[in-house]
Protein backbone atom coordinates (compact mmCIF):
# COMPACT_ATOMS: atom_id res chain seq x y z
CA UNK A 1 -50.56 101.57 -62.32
CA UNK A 2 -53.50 102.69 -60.56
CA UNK A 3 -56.32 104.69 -62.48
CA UNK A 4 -57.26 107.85 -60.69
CA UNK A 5 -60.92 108.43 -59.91
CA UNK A 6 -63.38 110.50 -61.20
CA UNK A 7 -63.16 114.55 -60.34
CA UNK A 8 -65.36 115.38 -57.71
CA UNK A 9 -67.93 118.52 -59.06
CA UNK A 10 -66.06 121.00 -57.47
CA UNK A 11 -62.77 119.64 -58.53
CA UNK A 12 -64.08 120.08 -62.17
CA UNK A 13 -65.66 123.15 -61.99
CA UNK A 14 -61.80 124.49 -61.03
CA UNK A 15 -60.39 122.41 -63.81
CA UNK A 16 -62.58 123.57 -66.53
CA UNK A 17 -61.11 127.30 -65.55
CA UNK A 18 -58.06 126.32 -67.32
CA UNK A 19 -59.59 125.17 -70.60
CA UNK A 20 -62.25 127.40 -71.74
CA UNK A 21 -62.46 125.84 -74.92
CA UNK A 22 -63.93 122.96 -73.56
CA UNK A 23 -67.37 122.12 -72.67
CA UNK A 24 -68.97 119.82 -70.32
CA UNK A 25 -71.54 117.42 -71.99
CA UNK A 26 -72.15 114.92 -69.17
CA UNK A 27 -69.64 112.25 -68.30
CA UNK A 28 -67.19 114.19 -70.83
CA UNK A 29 -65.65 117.73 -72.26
CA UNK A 30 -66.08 118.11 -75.96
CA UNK A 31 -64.06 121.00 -78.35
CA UNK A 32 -65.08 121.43 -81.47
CA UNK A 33 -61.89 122.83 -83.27
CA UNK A 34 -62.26 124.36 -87.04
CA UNK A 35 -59.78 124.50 -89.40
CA UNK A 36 -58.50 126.15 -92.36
CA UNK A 37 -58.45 123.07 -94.74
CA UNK A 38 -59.41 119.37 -94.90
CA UNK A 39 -55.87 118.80 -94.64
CA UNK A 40 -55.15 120.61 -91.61
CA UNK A 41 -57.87 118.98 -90.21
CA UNK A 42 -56.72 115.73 -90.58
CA UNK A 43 -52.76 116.79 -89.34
CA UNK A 44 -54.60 118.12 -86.02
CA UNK A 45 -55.84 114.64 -85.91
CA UNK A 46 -53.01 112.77 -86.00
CA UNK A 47 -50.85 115.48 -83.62
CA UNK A 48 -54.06 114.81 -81.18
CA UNK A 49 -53.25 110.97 -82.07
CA UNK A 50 -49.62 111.07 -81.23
CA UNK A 51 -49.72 112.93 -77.97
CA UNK A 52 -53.12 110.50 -76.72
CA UNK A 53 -51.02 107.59 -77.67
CA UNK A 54 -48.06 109.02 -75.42
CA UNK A 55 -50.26 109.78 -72.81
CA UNK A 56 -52.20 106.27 -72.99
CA UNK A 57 -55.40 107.89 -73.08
CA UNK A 58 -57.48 108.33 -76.17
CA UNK A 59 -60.06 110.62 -76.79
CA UNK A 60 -62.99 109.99 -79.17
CA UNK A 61 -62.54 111.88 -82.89
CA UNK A 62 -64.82 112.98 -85.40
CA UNK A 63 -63.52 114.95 -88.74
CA UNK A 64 -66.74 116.25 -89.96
CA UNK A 65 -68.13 119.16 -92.88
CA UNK A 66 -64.29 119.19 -94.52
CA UNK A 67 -62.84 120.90 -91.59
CA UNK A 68 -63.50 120.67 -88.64
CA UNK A 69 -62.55 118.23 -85.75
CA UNK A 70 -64.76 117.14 -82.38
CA UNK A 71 -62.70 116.10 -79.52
CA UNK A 72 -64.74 114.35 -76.60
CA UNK A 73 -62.57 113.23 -73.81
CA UNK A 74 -63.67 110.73 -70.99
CA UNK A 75 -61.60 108.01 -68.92
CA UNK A 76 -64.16 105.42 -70.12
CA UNK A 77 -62.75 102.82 -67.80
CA UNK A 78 -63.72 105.57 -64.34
CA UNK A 79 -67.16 106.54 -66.25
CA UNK A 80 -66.18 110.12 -66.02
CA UNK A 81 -63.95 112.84 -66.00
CA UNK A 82 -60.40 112.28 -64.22
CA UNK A 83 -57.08 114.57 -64.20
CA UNK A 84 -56.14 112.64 -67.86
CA UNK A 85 -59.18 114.23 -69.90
CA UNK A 86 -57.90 117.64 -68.02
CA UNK A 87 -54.32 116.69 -68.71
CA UNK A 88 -55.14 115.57 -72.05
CA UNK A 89 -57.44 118.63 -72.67
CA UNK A 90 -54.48 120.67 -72.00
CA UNK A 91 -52.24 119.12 -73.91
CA UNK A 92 -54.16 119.69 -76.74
CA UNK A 93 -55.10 123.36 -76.54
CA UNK A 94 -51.09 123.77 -76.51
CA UNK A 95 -50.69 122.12 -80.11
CA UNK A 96 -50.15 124.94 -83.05
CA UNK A 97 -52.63 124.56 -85.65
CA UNK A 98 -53.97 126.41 -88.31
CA UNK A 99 -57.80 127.41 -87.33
CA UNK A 100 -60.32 129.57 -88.49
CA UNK A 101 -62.60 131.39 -86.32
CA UNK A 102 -65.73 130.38 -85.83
């Protein structure tokens, strides 16, 4: 199956309407996601893991401090941001966890 390309600049700046939890750094949208607990930290991660691995696109993952997740998203094979990080990004925001504001 073909890859899609990269988003154009406009294309992204529509895209990143829908997920205002995200934030452009570069080639990539990053969330940084707090939780309530080390171990709800860690479930987020593997819910994130499961729906990446259904979706055949995996983000990068950091569990740092004892709570708290950063989610950077990229289609490193396009060397930029396609409809999967957006899809993906989506997906994601959707998920019920247990946060804490920040």
């Amino acid at each position: 199956m073909a890859r899609p390309s990269t988003l154009t600049e406009q294309e992204l700046v529509e895209h990143l309407k829908d997920i205002p939890l995200w934030r452009l750094d570069g080639a990539t949208i990053v969330r940084e996601i707090p939780t309530s607990s080390f171990a709800a930290a860690v479930g987020l991660f593997n819910a994130i893991a499961i729906i990446a691995e259904q979706a055949d696109h995996h983000p990068d993952i950091l569990v740092y401090g004892w709570n708290k997740l950063r989610v950077t998203l990229t289609t490193h094979d396009q060397g930029g941001l396609t409809i999967l990080d957006i899809r993906l990004a989506k997906s994601i925001d959707a998920l019920r966890f247990d946060t804490i504001s920040t």
